[in-house]
C-alpha atoms as a PDB file:
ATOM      1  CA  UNK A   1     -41.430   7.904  33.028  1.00  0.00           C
ATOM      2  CA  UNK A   2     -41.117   4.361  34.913  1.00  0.00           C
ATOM      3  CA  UNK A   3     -37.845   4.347  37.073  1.00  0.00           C
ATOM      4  CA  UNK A   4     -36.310   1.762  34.585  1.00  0.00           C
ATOM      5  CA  UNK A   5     -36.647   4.046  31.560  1.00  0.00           C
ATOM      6  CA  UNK A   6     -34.703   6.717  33.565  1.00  0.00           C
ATOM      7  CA  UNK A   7     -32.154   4.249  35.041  1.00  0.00           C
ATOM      8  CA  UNK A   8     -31.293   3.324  31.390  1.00  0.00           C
ATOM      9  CA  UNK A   9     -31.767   6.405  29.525  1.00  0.00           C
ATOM     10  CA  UNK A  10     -29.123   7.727  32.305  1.00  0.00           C
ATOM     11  CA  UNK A  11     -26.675   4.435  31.581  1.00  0.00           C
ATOM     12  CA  UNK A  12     -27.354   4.948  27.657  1.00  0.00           C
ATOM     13  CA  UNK A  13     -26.331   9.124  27.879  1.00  0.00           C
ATOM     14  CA  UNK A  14     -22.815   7.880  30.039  1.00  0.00           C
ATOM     15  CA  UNK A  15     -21.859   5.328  27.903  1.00  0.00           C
ATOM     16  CA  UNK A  16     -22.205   7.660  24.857  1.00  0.00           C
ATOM     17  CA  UNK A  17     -20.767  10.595  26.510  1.00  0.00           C
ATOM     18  CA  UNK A  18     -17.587   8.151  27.139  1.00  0.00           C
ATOM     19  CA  UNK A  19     -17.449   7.249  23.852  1.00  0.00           C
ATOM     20  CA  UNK A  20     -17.542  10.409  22.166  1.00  0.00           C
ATOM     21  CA  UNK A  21     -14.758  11.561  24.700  1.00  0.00           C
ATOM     22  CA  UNK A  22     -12.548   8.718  23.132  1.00  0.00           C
ATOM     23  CA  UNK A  23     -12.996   6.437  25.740  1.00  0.00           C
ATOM     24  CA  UNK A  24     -13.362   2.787  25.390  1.00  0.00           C
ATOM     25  CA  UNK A  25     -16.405   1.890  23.508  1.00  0.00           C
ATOM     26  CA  UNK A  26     -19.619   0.387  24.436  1.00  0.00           C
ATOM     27  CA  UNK A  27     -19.000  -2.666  22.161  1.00  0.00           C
ATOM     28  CA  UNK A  28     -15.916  -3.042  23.758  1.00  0.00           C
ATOM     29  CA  UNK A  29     -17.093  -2.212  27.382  1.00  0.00           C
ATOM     30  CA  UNK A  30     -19.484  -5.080  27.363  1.00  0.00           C
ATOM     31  CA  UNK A  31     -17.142  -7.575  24.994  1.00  0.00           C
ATOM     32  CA  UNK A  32     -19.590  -7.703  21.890  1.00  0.00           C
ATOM     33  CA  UNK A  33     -17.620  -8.254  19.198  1.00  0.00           C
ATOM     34  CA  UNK A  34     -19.098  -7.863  15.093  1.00  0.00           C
ATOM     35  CA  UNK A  35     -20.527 -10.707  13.628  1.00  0.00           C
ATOM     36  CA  UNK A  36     -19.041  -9.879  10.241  1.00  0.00           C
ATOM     37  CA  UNK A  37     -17.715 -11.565   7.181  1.00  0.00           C
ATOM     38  CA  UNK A  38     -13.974 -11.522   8.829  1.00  0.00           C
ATOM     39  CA  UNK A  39     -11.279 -11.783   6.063  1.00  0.00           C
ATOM     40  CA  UNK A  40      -8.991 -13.406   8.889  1.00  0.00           C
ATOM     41  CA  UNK A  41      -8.871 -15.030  12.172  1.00  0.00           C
ATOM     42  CA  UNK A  42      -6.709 -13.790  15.008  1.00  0.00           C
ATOM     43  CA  UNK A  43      -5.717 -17.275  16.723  1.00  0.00           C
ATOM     44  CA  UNK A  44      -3.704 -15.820  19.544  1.00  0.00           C
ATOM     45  CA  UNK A  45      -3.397 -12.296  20.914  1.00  0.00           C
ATOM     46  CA  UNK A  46      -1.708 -12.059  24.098  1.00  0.00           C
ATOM     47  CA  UNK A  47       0.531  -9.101  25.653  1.00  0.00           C
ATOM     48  CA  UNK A  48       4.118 -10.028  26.786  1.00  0.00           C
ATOM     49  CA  UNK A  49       7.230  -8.912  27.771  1.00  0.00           C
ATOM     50  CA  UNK A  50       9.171  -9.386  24.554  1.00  0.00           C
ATOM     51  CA  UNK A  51       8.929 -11.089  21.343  1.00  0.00           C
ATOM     52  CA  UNK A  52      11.827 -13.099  20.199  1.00  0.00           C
ATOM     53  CA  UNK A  53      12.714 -15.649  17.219  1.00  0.00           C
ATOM     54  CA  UNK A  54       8.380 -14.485  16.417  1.00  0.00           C
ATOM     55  CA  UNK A  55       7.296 -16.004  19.342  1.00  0.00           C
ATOM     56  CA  UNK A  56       6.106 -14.001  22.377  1.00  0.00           C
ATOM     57  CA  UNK A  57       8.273 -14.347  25.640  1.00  0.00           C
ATOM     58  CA  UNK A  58       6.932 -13.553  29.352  1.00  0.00           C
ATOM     59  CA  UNK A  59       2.999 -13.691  28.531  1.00  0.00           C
ATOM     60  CA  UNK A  60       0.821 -12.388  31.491  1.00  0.00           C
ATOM     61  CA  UNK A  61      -1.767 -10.443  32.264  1.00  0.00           C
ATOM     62  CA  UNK A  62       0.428  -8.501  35.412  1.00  0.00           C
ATOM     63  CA  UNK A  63       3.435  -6.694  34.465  1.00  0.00           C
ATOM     64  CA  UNK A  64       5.719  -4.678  36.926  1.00  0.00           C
ATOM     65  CA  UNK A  65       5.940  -0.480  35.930  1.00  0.00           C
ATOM     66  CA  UNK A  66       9.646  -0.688  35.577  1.00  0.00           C
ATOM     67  CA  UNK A  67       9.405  -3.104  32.800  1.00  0.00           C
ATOM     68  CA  UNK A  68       9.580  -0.265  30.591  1.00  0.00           C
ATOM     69  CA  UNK A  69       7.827  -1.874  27.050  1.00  0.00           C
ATOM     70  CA  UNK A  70       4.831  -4.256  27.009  1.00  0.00           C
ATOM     71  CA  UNK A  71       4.406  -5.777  23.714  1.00  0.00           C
ATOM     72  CA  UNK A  72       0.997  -7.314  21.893  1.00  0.00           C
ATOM     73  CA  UNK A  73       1.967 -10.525  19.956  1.00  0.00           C
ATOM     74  CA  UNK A  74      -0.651 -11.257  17.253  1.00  0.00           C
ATOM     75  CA  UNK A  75      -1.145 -14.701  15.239  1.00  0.00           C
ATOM     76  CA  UNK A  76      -3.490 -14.259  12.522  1.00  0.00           C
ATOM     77  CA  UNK A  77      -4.525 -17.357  10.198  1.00  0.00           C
ATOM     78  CA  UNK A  78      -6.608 -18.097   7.190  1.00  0.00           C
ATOM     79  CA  UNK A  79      -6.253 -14.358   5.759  1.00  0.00           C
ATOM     80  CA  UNK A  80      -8.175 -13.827   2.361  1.00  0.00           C
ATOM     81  CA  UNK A  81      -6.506 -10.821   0.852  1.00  0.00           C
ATOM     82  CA  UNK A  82      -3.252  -8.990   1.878  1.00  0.00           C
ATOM     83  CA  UNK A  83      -5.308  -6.075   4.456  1.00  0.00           C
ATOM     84  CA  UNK A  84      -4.220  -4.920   7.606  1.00  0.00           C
ATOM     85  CA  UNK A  85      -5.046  -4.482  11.662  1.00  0.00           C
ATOM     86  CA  UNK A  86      -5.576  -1.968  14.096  1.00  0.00           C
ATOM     87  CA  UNK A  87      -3.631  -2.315  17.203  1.00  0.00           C
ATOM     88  CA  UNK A  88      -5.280   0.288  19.854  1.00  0.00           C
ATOM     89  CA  UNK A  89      -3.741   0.532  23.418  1.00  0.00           C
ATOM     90  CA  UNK A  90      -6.018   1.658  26.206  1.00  0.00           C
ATOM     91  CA  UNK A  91      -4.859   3.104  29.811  1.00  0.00           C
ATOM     92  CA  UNK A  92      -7.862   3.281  32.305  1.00  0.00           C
ATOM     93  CA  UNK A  93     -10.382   3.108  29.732  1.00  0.00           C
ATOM     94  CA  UNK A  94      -8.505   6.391  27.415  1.00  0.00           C
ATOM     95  CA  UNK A  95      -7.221   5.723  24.018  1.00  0.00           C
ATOM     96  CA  UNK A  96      -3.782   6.289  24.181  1.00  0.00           C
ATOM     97  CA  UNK A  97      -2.089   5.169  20.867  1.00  0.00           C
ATOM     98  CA  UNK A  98      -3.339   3.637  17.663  1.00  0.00           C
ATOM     99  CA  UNK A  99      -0.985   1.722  15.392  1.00  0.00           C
ATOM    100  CA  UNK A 100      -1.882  -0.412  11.551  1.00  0.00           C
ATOM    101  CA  UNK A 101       0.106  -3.405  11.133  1.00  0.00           C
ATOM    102  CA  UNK A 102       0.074  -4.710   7.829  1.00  0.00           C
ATOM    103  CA  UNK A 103      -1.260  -8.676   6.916  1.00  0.00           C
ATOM    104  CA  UNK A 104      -0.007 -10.567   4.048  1.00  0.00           C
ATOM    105  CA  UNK A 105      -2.825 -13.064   2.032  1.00  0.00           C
ATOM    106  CA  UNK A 106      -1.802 -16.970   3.400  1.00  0.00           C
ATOM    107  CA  UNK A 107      -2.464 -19.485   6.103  1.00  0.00           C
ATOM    108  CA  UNK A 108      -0.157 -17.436   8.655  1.00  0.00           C
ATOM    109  CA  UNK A 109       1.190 -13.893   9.879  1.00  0.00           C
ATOM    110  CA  UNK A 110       2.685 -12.830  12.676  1.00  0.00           C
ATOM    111  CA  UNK A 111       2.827  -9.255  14.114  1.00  0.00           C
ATOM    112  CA  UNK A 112       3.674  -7.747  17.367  1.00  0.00           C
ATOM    113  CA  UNK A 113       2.924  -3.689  18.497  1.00  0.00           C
ATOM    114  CA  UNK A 114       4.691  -2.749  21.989  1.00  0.00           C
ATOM    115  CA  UNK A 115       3.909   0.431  23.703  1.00  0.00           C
ATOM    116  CA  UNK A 116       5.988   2.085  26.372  1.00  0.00           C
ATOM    117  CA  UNK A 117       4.116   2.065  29.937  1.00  0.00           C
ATOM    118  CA  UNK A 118       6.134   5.422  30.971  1.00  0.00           C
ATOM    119  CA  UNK A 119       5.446   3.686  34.929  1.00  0.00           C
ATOM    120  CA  UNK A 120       1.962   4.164  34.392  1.00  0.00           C
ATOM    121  CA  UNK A 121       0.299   1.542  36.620  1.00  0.00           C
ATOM    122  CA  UNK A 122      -3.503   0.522  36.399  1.00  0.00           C
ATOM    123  CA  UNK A 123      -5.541  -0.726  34.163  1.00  0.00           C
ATOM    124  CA  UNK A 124      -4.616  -1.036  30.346  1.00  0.00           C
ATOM    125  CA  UNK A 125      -6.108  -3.103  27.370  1.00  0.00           C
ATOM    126  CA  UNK A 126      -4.939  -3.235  23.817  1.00  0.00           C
ATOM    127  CA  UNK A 127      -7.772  -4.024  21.336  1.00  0.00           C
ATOM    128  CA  UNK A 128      -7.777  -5.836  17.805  1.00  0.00           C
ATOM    129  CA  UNK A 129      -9.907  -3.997  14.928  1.00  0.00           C
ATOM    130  CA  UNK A 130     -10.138  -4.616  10.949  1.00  0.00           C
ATOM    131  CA  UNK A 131      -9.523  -1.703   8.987  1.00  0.00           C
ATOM    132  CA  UNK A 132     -13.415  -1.240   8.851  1.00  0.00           C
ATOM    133  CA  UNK A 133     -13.384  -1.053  12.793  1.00  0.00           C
ATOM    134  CA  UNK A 134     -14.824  -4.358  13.528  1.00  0.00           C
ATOM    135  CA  UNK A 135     -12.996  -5.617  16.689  1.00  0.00           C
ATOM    136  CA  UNK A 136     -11.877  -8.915  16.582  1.00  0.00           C
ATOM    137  CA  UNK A 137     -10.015  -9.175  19.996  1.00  0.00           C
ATOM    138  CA  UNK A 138      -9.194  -7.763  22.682  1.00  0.00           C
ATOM    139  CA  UNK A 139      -6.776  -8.549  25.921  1.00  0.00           C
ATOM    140  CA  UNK A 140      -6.932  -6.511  29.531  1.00  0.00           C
ATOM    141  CA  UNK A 141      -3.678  -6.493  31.235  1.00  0.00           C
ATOM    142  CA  UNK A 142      -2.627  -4.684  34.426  1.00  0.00           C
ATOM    143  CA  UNK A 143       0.514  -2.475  35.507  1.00  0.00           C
ATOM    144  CA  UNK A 144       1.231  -2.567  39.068  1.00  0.00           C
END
């Protein structure tokens, strides 16, 4: 076997033993997202430190570990048929929480999920599916 077939059978057995262990997913590892038939479009998804009067307040991509909540403000447009989204939060790669967040047929709808941090600094990402799984976004932040 030529050294590159081993160097990417060994990648290929990692990255599937990390995803069967619940950890982040290849697709999402690399940032390939579905090419589907999406039934919406998520125009902004950004993390913040609140969301008041529907509008997100204190958007970053650093947040201090006595903030206590981080929340994930979601703008989706152009939605076909009422349907729903899966908000998944990530801490150093590890699923930590999953949430569904319902989406009402029109032009506009605007959601927010917030997770509690608990102090945990590092790494975290929340990620944007369909009900079928397709991802649509995703957006890395970091707890320091």
């Amino acid at each position: 076997m030529s050294k590159k077939a081993v160097v990417f059978l060994l990648a290929f057995i990692i990255i599937t033993s990390l995803s069967l262990m619940g950890c982040i997913s290849l697709q999402e590892r690399l940032g390939l997202y579905s090419n589907h038939d999406p039934q919406f479009t998520i125009k902004k998804l950004v993390v913040a430190k609140d969301v008041k009067n529907r509008q997100p307040v204190g958007v970053s991509d650093t947040f201090s570990s006595s903030i206590g909540k981080v929340y994930c403000f979601i703008m989706a447009t152009d939605i076909a048929q009422d349907s729903e989204i899966v908000v998944t939060w990530y801490f150093e790669e590890k699923k930590i929480h999953t949430y569904k967040l319902p989406l009402k047929k029109g032009t506009m709808w605007r959601t927010f999920a917030y997770k509690n941090i608990s102090g945990k600094k590092g790494n975290w990402r929340v990620v944007i599916r369909d009900p079928n799984r397709h991802i649509y976004k995703s957006a890395p932040f970091t707890v320091k």
